[in-house]
PDB file of N, CA and C in Angstrom:
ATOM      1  N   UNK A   1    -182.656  -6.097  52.468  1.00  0.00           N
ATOM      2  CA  UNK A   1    -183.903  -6.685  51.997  1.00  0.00           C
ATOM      3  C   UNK A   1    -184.769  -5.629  51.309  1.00  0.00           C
ATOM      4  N   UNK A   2    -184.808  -4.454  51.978  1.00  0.00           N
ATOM      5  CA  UNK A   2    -185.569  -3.404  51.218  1.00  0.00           C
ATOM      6  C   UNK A   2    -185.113  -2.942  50.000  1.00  0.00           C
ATOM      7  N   UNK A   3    -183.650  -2.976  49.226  1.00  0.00           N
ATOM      8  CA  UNK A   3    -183.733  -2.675  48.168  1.00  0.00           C
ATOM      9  C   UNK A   3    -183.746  -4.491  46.934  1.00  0.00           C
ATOM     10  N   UNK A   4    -183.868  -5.291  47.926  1.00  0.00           N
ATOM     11  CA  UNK A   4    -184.375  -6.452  46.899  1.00  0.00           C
ATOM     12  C   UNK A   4    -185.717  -6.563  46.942  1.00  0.00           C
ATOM     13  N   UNK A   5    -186.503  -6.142  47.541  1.00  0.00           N
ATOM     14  CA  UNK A   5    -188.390  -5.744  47.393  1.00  0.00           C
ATOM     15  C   UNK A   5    -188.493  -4.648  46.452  1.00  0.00           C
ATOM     16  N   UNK A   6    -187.461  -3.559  46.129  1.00  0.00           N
ATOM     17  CA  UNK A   6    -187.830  -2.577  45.266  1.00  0.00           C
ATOM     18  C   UNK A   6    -187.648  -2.909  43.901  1.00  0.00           C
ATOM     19  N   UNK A   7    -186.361  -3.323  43.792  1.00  0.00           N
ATOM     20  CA  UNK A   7    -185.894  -3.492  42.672  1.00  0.00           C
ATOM     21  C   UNK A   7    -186.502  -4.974  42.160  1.00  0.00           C
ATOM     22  N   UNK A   8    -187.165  -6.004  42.424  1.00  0.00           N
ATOM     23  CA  UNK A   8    -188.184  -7.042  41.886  1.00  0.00           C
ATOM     24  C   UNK A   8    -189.476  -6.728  41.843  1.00  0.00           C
ATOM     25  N   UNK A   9    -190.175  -5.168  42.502  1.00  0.00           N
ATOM     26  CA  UNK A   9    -191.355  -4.898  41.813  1.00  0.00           C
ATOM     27  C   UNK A   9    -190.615  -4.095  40.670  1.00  0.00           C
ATOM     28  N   UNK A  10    -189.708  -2.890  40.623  1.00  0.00           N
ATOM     29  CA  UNK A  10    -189.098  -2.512  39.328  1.00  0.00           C
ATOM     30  C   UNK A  10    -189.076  -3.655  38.172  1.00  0.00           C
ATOM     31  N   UNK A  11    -188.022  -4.394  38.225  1.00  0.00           N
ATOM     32  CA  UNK A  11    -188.058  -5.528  37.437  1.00  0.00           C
ATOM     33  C   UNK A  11    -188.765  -5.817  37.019  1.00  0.00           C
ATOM     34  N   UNK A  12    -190.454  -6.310  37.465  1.00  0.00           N
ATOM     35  CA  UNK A  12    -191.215  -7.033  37.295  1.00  0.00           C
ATOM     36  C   UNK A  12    -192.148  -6.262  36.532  1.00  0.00           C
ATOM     37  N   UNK A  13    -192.166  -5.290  37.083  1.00  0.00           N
ATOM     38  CA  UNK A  13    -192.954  -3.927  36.282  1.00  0.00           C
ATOM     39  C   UNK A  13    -192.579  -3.757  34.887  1.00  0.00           C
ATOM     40  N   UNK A  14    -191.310  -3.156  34.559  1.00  0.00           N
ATOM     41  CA  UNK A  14    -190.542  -3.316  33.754  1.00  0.00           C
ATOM     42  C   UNK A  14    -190.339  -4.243  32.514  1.00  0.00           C
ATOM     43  N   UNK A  15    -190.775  -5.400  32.974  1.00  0.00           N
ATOM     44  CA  UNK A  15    -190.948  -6.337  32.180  1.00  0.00           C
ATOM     45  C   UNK A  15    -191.989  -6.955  31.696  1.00  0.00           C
ATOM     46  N   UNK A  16    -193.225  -6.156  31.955  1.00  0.00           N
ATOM     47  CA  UNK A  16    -194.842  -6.281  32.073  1.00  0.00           C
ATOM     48  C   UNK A  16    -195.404  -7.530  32.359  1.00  0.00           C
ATOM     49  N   UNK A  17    -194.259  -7.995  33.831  1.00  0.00           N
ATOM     50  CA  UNK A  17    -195.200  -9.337  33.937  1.00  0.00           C
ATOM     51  C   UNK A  17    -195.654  -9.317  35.201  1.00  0.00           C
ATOM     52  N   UNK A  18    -196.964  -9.990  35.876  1.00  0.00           N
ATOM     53  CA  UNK A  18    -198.031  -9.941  36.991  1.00  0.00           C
ATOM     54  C   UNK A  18    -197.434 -10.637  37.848  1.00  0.00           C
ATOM     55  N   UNK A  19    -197.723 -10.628  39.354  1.00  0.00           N
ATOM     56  CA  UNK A  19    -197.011 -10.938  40.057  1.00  0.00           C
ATOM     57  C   UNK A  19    -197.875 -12.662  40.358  1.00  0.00           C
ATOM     58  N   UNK A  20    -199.016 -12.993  39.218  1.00  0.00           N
ATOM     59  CA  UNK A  20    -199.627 -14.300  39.366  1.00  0.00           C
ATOM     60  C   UNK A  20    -198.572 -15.078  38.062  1.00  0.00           C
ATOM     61  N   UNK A  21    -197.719 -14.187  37.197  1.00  0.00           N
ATOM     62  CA  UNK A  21    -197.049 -14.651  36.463  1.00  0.00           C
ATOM     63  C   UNK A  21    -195.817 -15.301  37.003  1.00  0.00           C
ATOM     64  N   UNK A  22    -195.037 -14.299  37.863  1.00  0.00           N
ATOM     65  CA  UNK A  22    -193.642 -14.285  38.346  1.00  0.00           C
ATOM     66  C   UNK A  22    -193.916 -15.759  39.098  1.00  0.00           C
ATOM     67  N   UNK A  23    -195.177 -15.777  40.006  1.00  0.00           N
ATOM     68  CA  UNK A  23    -195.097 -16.450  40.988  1.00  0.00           C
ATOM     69  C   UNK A  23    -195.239 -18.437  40.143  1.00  0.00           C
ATOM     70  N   UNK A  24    -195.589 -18.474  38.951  1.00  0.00           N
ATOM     71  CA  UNK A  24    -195.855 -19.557  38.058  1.00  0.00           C
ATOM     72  C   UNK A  24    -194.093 -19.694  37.340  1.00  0.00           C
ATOM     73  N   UNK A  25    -193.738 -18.527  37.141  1.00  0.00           N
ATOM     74  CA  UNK A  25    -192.256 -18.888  36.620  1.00  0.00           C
ATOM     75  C   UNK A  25    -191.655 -19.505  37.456  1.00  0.00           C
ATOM     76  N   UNK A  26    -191.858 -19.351  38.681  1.00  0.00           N
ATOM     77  CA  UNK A  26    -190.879 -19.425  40.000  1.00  0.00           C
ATOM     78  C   UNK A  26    -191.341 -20.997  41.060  1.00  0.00           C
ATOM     79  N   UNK A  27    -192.320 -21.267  40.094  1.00  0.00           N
ATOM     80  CA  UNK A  27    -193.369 -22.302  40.447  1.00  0.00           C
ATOM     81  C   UNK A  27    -193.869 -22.588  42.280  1.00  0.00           C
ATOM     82  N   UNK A  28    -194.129 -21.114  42.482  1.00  0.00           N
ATOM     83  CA  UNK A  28    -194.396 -20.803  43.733  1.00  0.00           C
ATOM     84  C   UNK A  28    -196.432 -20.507  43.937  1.00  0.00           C
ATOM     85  N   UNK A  29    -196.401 -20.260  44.739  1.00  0.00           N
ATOM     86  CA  UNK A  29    -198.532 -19.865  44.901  1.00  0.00           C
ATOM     87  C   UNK A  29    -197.886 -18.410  44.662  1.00  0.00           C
ATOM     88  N   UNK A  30    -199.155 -17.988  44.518  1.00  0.00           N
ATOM     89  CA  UNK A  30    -198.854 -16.260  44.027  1.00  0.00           C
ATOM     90  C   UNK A  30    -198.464 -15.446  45.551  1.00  0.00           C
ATOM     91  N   UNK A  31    -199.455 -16.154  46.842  1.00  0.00           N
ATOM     92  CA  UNK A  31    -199.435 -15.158  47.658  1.00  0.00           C
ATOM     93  C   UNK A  31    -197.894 -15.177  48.497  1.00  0.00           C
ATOM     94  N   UNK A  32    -196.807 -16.213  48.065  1.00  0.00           N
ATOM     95  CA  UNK A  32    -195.847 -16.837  48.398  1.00  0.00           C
ATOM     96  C   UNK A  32    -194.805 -15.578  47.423  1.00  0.00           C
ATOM     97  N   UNK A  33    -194.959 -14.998  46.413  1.00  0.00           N
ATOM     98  CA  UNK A  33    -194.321 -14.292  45.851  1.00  0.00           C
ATOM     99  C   UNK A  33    -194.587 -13.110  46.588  1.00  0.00           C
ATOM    100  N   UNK A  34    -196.219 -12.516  46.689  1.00  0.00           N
ATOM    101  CA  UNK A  34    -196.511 -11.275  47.134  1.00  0.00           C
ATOM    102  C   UNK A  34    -195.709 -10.814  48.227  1.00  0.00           C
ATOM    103  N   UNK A  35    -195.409 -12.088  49.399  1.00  0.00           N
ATOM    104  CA  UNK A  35    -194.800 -11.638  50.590  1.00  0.00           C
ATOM    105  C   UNK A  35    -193.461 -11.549  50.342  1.00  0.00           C
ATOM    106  N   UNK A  36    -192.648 -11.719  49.089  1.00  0.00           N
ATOM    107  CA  UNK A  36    -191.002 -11.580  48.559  1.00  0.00           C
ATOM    108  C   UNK A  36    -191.359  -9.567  48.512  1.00  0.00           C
ATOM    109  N   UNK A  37    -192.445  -9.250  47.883  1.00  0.00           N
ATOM    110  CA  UNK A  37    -192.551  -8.288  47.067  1.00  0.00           C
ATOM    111  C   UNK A  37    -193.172  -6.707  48.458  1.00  0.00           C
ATOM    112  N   UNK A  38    -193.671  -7.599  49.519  1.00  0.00           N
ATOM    113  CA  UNK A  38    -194.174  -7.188  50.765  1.00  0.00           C
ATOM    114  C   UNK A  38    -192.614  -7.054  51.279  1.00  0.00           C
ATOM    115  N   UNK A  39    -192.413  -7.983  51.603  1.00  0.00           N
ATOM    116  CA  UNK A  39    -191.075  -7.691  52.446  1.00  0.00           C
ATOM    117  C   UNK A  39    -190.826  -8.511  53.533  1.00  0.00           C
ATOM    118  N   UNK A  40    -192.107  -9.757  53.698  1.00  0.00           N
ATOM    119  CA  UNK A  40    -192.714 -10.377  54.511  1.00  0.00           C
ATOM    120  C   UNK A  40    -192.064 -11.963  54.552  1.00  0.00           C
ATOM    121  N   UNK A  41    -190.972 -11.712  53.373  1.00  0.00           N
ATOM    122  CA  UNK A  41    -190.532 -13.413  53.342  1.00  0.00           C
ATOM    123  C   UNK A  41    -189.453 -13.078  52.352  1.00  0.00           C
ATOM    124  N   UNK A  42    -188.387 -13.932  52.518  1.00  0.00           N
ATOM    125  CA  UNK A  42    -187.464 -14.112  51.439  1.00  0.00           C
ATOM    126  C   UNK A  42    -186.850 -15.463  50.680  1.00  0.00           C
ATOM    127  N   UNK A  43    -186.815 -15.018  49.473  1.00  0.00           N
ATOM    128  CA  UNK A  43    -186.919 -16.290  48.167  1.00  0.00           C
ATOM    129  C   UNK A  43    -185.719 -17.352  49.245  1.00  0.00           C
ATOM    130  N   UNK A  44    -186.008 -18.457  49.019  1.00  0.00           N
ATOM    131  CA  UNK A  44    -185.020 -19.479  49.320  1.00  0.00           C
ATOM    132  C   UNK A  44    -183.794 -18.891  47.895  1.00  0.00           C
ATOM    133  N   UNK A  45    -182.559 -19.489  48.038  1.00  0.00           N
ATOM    134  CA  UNK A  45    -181.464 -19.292  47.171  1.00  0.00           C
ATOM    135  C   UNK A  45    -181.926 -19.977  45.795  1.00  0.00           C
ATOM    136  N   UNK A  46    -182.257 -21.055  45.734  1.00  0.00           N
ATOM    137  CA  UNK A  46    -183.124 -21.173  44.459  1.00  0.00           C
ATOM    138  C   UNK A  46    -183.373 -20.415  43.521  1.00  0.00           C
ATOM    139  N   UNK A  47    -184.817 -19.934  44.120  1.00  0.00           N
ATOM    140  CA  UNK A  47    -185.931 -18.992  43.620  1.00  0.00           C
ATOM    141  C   UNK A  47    -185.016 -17.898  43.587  1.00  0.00           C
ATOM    142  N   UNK A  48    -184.218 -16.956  44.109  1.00  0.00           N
ATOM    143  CA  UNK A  48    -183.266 -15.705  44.033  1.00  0.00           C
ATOM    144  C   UNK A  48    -182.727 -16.149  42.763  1.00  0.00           C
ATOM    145  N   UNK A  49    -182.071 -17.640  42.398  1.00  0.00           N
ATOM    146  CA  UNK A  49    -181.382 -17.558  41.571  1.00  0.00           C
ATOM    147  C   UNK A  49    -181.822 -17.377  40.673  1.00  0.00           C
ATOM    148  N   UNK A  50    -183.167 -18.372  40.224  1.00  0.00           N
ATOM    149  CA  UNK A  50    -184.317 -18.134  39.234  1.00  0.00           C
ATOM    150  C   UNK A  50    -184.767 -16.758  39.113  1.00  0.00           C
ATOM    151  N   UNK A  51    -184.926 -15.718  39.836  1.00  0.00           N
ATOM    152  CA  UNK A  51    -185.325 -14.327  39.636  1.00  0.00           C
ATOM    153  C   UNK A  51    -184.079 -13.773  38.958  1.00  0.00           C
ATOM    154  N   UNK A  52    -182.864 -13.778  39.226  1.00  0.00           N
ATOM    155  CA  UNK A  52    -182.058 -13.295  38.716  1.00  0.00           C
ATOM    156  C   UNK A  52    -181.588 -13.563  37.257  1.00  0.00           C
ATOM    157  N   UNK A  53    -181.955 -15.111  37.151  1.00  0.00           N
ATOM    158  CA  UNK A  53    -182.195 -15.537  35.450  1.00  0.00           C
ATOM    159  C   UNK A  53    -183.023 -15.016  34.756  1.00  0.00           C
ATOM    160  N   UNK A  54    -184.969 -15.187  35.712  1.00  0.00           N
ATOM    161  CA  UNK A  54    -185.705 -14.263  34.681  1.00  0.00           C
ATOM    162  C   UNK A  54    -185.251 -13.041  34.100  1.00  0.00           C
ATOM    163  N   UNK A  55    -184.949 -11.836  34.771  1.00  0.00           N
ATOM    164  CA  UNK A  55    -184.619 -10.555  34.623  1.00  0.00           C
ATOM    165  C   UNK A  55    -183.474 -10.322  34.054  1.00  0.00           C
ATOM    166  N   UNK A  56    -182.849 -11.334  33.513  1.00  0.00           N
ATOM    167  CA  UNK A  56    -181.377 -11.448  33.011  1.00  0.00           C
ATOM    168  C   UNK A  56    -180.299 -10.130  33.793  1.00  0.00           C
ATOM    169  N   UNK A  57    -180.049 -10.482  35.505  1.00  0.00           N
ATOM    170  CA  UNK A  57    -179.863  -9.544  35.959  1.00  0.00           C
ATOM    171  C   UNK A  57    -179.260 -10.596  37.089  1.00  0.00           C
ATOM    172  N   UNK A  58    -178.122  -9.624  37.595  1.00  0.00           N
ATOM    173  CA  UNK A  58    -177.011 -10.321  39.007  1.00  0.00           C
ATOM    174  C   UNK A  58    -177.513 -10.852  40.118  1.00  0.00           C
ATOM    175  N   UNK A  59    -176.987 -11.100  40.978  1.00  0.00           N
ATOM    176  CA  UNK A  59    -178.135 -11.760  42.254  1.00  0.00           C
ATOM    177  C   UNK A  59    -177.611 -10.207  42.933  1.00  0.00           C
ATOM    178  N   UNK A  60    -176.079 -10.049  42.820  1.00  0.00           N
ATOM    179  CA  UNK A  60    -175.764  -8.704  43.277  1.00  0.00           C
ATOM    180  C   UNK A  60    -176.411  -7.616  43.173  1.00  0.00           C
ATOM    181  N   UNK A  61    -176.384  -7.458  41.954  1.00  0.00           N
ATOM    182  CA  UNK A  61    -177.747  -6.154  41.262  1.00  0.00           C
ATOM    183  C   UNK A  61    -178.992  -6.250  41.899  1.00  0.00           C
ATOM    184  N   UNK A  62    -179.237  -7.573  41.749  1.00  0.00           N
ATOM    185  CA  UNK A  62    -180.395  -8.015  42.558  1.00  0.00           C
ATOM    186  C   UNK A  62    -180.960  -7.388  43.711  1.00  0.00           C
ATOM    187  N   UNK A  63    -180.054  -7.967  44.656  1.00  0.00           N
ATOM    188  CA  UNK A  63    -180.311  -7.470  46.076  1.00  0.00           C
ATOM    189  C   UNK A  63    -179.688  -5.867  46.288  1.00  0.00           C
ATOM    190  N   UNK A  64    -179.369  -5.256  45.308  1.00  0.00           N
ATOM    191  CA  UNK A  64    -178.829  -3.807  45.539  1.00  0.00           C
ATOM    192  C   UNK A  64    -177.519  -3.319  45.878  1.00  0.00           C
ATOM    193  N   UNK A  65    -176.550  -4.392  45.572  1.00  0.00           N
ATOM    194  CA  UNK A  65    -175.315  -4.429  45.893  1.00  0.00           C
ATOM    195  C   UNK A  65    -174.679  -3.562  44.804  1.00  0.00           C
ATOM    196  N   UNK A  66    -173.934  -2.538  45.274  1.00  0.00           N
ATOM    197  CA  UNK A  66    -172.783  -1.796  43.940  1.00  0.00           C
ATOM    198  C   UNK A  66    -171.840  -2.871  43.473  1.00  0.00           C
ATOM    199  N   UNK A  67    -171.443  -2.871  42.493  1.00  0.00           N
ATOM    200  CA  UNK A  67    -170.794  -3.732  41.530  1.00  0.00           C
ATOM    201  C   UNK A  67    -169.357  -2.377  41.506  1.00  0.00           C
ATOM    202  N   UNK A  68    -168.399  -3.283  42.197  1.00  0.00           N
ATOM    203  CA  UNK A  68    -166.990  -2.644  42.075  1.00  0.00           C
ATOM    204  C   UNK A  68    -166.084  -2.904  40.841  1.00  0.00           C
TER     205      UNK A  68
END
């Protein structure tokens, strides 16, 4: 879980979008994202999948998995 909290503020950073943005892509409340980004909650499979579309990026990559 801790390197899928790092790497979706990276991402998100990265891509200069606000976390009142992410949380409207994802059609979530903002403070419902903050706690993905806290460490305090994790995306239903959905929303993971949808993050991994925004960022045009793996669910693997995603969550910090090496790619063999």
């Amino acid at each position: 879980m801790e390197a899928f909290r790092k790497n979706l503020i990276e991402l998100r950073k990265l891509n200069h979008l606000t976390q009142r943005q992410m949380a409207e892509r994802l059609g979530i409340a903002q403070p419902s994202y903050i706690r993905y980004e806290n460490g305090k909650a994790e995306p239903t499979l959905e929303n993971l999948v949808k993050i991994a579309d925004i960022f045009d990026v793996s669910i693997d990559s995603l969550c910090g998995r090496k790619e063999y």
